[in-house]
C-alpha atoms as a PDB file:
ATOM      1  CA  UNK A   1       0.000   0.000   0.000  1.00  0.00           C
ATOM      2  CA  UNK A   2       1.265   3.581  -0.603  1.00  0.00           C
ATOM      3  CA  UNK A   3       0.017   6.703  -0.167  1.00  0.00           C
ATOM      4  CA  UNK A   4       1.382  10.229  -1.208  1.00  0.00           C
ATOM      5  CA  UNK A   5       0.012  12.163   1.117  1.00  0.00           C
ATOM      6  CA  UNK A   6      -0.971  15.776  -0.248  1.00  0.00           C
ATOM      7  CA  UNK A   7       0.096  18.535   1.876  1.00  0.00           C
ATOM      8  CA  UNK A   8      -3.003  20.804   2.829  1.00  0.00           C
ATOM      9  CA  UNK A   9      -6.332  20.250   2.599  1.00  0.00           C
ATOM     10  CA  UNK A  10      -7.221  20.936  -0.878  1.00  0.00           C
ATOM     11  CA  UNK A  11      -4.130  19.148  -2.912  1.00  0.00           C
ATOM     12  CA  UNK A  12      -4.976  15.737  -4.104  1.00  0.00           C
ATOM     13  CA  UNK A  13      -3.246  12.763  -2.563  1.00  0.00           C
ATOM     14  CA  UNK A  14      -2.180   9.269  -4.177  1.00  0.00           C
ATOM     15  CA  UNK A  15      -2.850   6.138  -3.151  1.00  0.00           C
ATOM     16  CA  UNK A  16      -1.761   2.349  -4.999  1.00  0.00           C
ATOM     17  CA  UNK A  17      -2.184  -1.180  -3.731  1.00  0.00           C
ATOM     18  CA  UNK A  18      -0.577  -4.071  -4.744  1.00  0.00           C
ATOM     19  CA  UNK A  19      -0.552  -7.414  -4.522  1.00  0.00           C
ATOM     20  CA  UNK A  20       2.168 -10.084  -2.912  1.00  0.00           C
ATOM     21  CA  UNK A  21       3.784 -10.039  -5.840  1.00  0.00           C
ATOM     22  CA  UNK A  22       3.483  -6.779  -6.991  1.00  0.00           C
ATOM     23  CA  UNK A  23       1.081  -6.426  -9.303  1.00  0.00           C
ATOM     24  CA  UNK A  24      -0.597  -3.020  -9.218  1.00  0.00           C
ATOM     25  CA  UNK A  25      -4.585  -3.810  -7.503  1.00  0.00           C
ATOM     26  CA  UNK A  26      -6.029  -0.505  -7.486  1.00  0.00           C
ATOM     27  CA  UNK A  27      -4.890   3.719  -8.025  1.00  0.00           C
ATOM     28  CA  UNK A  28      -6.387   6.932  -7.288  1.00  0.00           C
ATOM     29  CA  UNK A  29      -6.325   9.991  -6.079  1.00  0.00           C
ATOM     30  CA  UNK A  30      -8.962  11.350  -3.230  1.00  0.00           C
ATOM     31  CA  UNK A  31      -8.762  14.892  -1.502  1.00  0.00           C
ATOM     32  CA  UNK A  32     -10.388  14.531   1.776  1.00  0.00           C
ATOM     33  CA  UNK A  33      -9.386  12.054   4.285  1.00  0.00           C
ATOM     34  CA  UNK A  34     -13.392  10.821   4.676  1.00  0.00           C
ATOM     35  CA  UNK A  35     -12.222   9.938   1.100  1.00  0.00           C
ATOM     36  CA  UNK A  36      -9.012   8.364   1.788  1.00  0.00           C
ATOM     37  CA  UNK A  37     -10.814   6.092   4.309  1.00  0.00           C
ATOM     38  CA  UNK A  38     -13.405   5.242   1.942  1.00  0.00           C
ATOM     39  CA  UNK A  39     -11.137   4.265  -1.037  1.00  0.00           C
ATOM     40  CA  UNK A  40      -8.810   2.116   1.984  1.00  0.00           C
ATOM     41  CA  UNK A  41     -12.321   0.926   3.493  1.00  0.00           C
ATOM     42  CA  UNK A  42     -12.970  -0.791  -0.438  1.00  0.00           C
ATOM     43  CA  UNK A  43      -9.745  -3.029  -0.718  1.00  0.00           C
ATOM     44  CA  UNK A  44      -9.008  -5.784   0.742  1.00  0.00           C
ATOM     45  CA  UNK A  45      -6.572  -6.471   4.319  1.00  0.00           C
ATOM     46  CA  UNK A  46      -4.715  -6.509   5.824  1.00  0.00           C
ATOM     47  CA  UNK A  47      -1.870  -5.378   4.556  1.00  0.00           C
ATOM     48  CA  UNK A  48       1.905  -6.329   4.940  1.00  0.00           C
ATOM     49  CA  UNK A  49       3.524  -2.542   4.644  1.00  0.00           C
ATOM     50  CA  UNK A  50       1.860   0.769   4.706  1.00  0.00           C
ATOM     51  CA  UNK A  51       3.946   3.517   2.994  1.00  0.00           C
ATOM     52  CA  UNK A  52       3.157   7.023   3.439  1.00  0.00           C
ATOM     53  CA  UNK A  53       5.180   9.702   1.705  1.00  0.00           C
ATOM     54  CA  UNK A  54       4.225  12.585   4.094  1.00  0.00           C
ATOM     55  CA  UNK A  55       5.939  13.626   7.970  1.00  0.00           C
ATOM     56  CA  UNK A  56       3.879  11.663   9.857  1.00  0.00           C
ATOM     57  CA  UNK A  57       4.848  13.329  13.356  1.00  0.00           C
ATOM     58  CA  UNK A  58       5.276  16.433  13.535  1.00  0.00           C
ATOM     59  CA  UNK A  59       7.068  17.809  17.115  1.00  0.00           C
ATOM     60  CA  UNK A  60       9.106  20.127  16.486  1.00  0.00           C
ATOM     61  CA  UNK A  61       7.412  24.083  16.648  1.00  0.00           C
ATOM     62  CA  UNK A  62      10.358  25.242  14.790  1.00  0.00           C
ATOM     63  CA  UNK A  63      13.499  24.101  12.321  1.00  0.00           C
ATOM     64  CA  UNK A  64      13.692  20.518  10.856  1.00  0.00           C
ATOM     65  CA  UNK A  65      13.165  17.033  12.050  1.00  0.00           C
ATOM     66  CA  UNK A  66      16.119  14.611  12.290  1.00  0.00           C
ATOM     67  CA  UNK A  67      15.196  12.752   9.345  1.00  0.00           C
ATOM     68  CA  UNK A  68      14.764  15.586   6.942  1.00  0.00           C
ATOM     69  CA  UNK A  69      18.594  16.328   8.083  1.00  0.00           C
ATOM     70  CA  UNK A  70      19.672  13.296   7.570  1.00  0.00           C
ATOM     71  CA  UNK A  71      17.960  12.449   4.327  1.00  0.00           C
ATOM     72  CA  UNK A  72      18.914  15.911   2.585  1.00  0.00           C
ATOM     73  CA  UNK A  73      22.318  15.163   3.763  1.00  0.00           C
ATOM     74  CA  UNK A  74      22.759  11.848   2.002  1.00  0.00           C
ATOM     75  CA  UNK A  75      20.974  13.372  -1.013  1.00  0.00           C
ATOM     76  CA  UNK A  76      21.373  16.815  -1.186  1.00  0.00           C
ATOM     77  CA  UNK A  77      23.791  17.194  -4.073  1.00  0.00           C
ATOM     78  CA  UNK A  78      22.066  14.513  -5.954  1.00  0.00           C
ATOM     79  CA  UNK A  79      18.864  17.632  -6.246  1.00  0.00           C
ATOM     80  CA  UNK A  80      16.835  15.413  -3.630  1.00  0.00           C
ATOM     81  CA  UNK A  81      15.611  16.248  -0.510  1.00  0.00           C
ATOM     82  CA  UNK A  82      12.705  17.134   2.143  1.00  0.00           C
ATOM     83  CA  UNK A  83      10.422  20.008   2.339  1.00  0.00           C
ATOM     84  CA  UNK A  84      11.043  21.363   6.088  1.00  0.00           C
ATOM     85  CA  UNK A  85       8.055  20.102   8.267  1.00  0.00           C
ATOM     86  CA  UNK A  86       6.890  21.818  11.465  1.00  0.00           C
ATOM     87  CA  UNK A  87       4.376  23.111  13.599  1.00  0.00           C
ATOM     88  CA  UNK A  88       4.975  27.046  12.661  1.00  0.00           C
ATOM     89  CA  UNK A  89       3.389  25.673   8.577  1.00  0.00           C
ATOM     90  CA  UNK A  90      -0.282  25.884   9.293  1.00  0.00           C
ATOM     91  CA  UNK A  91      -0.849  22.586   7.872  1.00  0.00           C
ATOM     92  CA  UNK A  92       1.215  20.789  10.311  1.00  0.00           C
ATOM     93  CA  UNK A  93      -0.637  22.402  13.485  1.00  0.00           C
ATOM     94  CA  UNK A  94      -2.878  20.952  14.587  1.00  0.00           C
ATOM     95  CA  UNK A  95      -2.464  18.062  12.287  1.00  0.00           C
ATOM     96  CA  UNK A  96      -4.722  16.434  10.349  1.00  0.00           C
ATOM     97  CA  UNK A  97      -7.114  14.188  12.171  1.00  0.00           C
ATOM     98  CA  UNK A  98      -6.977  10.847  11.658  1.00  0.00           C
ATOM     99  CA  UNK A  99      -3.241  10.678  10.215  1.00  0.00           C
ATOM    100  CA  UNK A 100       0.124  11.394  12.040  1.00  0.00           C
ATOM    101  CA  UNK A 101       0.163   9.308  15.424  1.00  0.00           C
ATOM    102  CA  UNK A 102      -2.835   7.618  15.329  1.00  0.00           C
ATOM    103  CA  UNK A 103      -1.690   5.915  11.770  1.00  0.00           C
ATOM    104  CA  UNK A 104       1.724   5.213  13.207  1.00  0.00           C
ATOM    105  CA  UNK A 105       0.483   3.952  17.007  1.00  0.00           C
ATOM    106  CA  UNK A 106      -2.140   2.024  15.145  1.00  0.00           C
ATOM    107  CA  UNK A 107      -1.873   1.135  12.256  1.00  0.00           C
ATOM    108  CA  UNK A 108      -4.434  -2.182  12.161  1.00  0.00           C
ATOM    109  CA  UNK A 109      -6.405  -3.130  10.016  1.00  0.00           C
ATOM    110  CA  UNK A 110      -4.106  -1.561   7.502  1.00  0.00           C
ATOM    111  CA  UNK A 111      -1.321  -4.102   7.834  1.00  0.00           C
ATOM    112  CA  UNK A 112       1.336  -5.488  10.454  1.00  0.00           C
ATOM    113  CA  UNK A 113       3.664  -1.433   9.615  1.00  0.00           C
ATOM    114  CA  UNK A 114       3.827   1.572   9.043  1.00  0.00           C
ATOM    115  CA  UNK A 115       6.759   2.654   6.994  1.00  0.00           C
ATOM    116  CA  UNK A 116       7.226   6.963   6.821  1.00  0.00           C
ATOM    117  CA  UNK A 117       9.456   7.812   4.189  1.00  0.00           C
ATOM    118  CA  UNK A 118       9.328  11.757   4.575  1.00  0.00           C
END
């Protein structure tokens, strides 16, 4: 499962599931996240790995999260990093219900992880 998580409220935001071996199930794109439960509500579970390409915690007030250091370190001069996320963007405060924590601290009946890759 992946999801590309838009940032605000009115972007869209991507979502693909595949099968064991890969084959692609089902794609789409939804805006709201009574949408996004809807079009996860309509497939099939659990699932093995949830990947979300969005911060999923958010702490920090101010400055950038550990992993957005790291990441942009690694991959800076290769043009690839992380937009900065935290808590001064309105988007990030408060954060959106129903994603953030309560995807990460439970992520059932979505699959067994939760994998953040922003």
């Amino acid at each position: 499962m992946g999801i590309d998580l838009a940032w605000g409220t009115t972007a869209r935001t991507g979502v693909a599931a595949v099968d064991a071996d890969g084959r692609l199930l089902r794609s789409g794109t939804v805006v709201t996240d009574e949408e996004l439960d809807a079009w996860l509500g309509g497939l099939p579970g659990p699932w093995g790995v949830v990947a979300v390409d969005a911060p999923l915690e958010v702490p920090n007030a101010t400055g950038t999260r550990g992993a957005e250091r790291e990441l942009t370190s690694a991959y800076g001069r290769y043009g690839c990093g992380c937009h900065v996320a935290n808590r001064s963007r309105p988007w990030f405060d408060p954060p959106r219900e129903g994603v953030g924590p309560p995807l990460v601290e439970q992520p059932e009946p979505l699959g067994e992880g939760v994998v953040e890759t922003a």
